[in-house]
N, C-alpha and C. Protein backbone atom coordinates (compact mmCIF):
# COMPACT_ATOMS: atom_id res chain seq x y z
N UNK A 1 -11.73 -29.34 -0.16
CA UNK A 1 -12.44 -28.18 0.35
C UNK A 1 -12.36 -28.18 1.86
N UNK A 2 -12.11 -26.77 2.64
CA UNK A 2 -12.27 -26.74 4.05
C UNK A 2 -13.14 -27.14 4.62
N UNK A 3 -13.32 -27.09 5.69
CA UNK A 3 -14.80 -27.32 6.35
C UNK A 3 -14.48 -26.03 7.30
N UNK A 4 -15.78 -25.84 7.27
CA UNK A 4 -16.15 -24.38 8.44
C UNK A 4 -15.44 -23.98 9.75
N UNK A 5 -14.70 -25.28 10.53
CA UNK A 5 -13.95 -24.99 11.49
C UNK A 5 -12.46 -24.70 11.07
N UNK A 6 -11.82 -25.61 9.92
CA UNK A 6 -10.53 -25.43 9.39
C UNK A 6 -10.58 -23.86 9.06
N UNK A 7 -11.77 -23.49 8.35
CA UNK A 7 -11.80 -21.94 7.68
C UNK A 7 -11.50 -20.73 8.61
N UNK A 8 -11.33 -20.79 9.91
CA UNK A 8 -11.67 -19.73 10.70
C UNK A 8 -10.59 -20.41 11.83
N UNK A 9 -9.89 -20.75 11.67
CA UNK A 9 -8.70 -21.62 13.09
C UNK A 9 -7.34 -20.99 12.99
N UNK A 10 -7.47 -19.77 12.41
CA UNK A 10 -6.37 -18.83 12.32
C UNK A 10 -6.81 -17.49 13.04
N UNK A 11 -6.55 -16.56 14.04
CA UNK A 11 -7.08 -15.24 14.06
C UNK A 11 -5.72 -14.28 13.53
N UNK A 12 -6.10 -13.13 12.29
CA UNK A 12 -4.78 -12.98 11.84
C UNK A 12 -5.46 -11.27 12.07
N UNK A 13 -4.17 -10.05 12.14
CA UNK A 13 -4.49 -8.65 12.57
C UNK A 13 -3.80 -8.09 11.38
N UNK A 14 -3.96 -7.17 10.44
CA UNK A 14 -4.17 -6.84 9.16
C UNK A 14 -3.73 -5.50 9.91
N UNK A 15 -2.14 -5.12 9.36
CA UNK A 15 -1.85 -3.73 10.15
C UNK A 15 -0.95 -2.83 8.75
N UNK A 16 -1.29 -1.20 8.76
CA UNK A 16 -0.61 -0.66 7.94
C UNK A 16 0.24 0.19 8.30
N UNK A 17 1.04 0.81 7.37
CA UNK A 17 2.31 1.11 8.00
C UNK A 17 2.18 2.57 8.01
N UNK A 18 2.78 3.55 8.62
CA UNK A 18 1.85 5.01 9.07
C UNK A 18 3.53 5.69 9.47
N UNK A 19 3.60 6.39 8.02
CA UNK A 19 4.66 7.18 8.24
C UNK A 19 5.22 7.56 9.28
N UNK A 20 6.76 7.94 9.96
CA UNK A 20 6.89 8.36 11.40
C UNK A 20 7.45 10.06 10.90
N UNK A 21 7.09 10.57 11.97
CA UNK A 21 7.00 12.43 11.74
C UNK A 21 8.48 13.09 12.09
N UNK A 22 8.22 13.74 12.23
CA UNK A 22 9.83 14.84 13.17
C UNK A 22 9.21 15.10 14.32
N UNK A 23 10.67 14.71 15.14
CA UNK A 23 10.01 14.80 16.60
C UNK A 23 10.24 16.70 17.03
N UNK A 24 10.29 17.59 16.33
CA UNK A 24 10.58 18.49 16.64
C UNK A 24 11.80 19.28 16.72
N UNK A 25 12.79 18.25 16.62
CA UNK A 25 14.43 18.80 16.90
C UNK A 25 14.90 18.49 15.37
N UNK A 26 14.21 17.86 14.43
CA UNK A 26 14.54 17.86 13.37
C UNK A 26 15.21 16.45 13.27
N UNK A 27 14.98 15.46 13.94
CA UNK A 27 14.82 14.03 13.78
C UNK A 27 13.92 13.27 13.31
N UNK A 28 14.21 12.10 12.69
CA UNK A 28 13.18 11.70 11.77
C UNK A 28 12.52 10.50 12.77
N UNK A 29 11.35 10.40 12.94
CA UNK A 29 10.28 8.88 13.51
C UNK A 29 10.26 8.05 12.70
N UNK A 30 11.11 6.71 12.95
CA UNK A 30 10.37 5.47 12.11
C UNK A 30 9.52 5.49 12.32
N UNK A 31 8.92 5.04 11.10
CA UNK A 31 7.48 4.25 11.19
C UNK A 31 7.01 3.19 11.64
N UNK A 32 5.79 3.20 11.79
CA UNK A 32 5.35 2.45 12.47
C UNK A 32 3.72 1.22 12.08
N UNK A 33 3.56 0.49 12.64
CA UNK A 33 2.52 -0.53 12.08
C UNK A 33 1.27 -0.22 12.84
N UNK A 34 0.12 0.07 12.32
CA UNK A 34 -1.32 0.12 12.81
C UNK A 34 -1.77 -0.73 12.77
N UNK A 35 -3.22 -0.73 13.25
CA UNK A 35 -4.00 -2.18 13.11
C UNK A 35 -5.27 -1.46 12.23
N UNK A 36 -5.28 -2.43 11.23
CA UNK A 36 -6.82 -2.03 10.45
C UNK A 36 -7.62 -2.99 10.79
N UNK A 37 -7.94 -4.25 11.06
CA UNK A 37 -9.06 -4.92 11.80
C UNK A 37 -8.16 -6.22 11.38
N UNK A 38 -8.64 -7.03 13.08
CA UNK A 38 -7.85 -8.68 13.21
C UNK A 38 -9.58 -9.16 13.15
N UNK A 39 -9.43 -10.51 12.33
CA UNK A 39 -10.17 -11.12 11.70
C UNK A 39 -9.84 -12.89 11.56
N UNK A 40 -10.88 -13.29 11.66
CA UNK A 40 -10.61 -15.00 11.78
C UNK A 40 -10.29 -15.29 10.56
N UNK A 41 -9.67 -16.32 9.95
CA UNK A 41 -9.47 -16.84 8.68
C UNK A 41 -8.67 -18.50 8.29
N UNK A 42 -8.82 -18.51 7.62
CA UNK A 42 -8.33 -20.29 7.41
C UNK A 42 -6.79 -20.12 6.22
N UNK A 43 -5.52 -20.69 7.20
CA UNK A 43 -4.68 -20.43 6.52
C UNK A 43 -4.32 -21.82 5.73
N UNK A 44 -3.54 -22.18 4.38
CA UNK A 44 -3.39 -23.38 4.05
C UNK A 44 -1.90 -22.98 3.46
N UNK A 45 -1.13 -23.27 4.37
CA UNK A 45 0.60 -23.09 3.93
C UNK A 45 0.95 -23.92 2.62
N UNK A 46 2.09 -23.46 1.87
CA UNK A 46 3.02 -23.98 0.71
C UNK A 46 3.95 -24.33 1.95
N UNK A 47 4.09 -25.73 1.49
CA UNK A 47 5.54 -26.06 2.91
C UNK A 47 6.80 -26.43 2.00
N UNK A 48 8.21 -26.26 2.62
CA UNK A 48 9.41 -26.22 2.35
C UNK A 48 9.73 -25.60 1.26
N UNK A 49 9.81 -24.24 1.68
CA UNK A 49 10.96 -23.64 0.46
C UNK A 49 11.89 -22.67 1.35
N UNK A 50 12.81 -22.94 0.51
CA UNK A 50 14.66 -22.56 0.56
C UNK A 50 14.88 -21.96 -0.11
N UNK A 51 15.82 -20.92 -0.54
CA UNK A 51 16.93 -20.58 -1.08
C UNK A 51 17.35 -19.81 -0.72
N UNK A 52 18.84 -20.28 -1.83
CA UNK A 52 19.87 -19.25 -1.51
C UNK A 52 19.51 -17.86 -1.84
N UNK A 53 20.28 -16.60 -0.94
CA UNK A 53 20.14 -15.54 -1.24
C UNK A 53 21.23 -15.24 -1.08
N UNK A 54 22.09 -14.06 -1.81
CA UNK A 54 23.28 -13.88 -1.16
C UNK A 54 24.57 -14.27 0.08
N UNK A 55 24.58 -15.89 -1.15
CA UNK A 55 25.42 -16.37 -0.55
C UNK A 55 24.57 -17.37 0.83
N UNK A 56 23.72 -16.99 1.53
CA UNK A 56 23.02 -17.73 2.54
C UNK A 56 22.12 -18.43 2.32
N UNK A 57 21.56 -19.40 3.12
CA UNK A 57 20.46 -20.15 3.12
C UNK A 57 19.12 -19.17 3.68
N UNK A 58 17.86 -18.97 2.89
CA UNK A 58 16.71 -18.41 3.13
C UNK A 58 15.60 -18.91 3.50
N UNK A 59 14.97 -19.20 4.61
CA UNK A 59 13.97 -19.77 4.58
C UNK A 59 12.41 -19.19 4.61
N UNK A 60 11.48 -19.61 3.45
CA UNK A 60 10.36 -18.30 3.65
C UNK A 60 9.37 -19.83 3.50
N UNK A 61 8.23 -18.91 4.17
CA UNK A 61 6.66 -19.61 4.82
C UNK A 61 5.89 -18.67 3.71
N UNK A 62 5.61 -19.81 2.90
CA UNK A 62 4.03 -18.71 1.95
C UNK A 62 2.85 -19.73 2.26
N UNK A 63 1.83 -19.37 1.92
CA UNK A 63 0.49 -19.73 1.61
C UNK A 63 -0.75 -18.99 1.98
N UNK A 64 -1.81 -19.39 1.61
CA UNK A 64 -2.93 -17.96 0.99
C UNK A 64 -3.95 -18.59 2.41
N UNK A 65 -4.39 -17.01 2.64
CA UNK A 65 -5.32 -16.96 4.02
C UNK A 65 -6.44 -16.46 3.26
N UNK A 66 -7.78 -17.17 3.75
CA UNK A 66 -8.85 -16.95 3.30
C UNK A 66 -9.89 -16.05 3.93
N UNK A 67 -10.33 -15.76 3.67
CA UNK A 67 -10.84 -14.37 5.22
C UNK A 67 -12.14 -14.11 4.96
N UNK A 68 -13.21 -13.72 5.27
CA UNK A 68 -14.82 -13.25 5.01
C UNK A 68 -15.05 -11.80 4.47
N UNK A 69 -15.37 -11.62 2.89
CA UNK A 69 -15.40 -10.93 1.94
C UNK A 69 -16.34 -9.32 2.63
N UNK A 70 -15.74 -8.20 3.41
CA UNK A 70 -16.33 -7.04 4.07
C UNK A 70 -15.56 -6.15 3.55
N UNK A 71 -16.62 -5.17 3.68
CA UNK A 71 -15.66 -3.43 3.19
C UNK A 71 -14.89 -3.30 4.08
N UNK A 72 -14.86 -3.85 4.90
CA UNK A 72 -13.33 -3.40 6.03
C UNK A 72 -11.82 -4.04 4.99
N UNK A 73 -12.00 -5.85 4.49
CA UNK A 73 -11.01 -6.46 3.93
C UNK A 73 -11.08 -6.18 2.71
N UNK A 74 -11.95 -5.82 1.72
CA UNK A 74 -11.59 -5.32 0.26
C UNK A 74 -10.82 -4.09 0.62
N UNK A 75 -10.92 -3.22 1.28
CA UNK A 75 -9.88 -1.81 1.73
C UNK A 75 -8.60 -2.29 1.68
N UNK A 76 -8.37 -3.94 2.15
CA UNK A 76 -7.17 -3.74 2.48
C UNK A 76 -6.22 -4.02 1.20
N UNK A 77 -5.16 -3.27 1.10
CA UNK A 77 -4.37 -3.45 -0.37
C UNK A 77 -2.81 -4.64 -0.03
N UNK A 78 -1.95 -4.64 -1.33
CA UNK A 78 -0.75 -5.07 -1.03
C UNK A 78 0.09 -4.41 0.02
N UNK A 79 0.59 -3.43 0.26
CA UNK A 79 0.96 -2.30 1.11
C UNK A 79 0.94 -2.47 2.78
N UNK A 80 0.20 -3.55 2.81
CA UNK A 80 -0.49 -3.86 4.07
C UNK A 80 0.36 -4.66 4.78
N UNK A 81 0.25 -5.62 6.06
CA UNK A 81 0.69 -6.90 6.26
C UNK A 81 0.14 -7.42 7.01
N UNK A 82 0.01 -8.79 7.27
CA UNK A 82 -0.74 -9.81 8.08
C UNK A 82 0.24 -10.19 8.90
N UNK A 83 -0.70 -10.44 10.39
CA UNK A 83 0.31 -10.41 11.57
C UNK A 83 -0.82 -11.79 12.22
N UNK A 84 -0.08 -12.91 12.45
CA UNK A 84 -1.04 -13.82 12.98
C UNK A 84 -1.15 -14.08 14.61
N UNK A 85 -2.18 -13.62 15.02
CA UNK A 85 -2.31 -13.50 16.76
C UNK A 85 -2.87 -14.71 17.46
N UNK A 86 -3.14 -15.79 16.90
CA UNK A 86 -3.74 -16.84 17.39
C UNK A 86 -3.24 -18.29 16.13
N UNK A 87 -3.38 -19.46 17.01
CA UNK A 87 -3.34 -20.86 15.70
C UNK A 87 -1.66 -20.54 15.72
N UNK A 88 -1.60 -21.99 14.89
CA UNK A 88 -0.31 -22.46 14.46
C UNK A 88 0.87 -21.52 14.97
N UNK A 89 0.65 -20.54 13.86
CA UNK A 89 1.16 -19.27 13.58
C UNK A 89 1.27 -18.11 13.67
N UNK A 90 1.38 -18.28 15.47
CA UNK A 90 1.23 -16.69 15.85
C UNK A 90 2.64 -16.17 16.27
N UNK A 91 2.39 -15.09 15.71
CA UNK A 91 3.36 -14.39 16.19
C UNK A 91 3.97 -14.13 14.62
N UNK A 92 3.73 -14.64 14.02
CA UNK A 92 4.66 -14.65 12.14
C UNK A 92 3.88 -13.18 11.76
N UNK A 93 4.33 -12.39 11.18
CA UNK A 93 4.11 -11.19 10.03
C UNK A 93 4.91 -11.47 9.02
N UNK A 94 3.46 -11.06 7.74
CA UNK A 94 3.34 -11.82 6.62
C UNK A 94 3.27 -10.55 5.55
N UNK A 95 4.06 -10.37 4.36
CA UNK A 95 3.32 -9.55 3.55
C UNK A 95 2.62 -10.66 2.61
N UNK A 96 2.12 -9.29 2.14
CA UNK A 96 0.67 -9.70 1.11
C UNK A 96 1.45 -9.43 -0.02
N UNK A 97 1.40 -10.72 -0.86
CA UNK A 97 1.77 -10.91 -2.70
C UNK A 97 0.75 -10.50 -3.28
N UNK A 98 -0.20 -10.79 -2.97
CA UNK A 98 -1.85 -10.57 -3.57
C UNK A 98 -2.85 -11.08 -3.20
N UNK A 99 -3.89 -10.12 -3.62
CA UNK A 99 -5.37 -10.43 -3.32
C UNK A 99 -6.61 -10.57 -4.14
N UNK A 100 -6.80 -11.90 -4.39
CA UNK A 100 -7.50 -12.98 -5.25
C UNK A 100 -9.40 -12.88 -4.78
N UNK A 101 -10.58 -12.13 -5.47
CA UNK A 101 -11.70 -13.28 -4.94
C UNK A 101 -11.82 -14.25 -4.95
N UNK A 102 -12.53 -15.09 -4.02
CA UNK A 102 -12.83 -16.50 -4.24
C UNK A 102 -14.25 -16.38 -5.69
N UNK A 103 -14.06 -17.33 -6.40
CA UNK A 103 -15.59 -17.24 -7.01
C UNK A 103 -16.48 -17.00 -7.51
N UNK A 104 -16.87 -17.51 -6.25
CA UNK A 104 -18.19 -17.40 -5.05
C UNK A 104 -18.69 -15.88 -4.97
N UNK A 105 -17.24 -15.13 -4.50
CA UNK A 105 -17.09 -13.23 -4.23
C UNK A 105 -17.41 -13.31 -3.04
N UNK A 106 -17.95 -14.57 -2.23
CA UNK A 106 -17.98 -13.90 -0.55
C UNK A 106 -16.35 -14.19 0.15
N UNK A 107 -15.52 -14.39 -0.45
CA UNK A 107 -14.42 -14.27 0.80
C UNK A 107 -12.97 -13.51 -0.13
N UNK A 108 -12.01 -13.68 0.38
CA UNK A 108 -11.23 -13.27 -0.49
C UNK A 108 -9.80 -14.07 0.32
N UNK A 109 -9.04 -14.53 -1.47
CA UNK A 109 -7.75 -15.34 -0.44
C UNK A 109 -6.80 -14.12 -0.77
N UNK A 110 -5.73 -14.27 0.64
CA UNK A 110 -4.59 -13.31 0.70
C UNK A 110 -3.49 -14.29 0.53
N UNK A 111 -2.33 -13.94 -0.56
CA UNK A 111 -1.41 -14.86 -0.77
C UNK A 111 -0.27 -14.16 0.25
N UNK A 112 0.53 -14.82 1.06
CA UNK A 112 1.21 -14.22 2.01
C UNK A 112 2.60 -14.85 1.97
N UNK A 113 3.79 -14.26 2.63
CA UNK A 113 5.16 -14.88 2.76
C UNK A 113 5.53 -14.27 3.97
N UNK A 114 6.09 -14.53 4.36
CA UNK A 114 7.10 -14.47 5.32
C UNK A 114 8.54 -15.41 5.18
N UNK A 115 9.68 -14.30 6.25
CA UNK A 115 10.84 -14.36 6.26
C UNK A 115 11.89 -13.89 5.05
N UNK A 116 10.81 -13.00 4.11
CA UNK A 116 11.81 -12.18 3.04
C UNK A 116 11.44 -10.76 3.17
N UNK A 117 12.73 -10.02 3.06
CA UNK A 117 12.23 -8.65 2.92
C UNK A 117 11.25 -8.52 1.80
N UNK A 118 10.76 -7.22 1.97
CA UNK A 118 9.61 -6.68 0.62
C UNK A 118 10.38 -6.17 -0.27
């Protein structure tokens, strides 16, 4: 089990993706990433996995971020992605595999990967 400082030694920003428009001349706007609320949380990585993908070597980072159970983070769905701004692992964007309660029902874990497309 964590302890209260391990739980919160991640700050991670929870951003969704927001169609891009016509700029008027009849060109299309990529889209783009919002922020729905950055939030402290305790990450606990799956370490070393590989594979091949077409022909190449793949390397992806999973493991589940635990976060404090609010109507801001039940809002947030698969669709979403985690972007880590502080700890270990900043700078990594993560999609979301899924979203698990703890329990308990006060927190909720986010199972995450990075370095594979969606």
């Amino acid at each position: 089990m964590q302890g209260a400082g391990q739980r919160t030694r991640n700050r991670v920003r929870f951003e969704r993706r927001v169609a891009g428009g016509d700029d008027g001349y009849g060109n299309t706007l990529p889209s783009t990433w919002t922020e729905i609320v950055t939030i402290s949380g305790g990450f606990r990585p799956k370490f070393g996995r590989e594979q091949l993908e077409a022909g190449r070597l793949e390397s992806t980072m999973q493991g589940t971020l635990t976060v404090r159970r609010t109507p801001t983070t039940t809002a947030i769905d698969a669709a979403a992605r985690a972007v880590f701004v502080a700890g270990p692992y900043n700078g990594k964007a993560c999609q979301i595999r899924s979203i698990v309660p703890t329990p308990d029902n006060r927190e909720l874990d986010f199972l995450l990967e990075e370095g594979r497309a969606t």
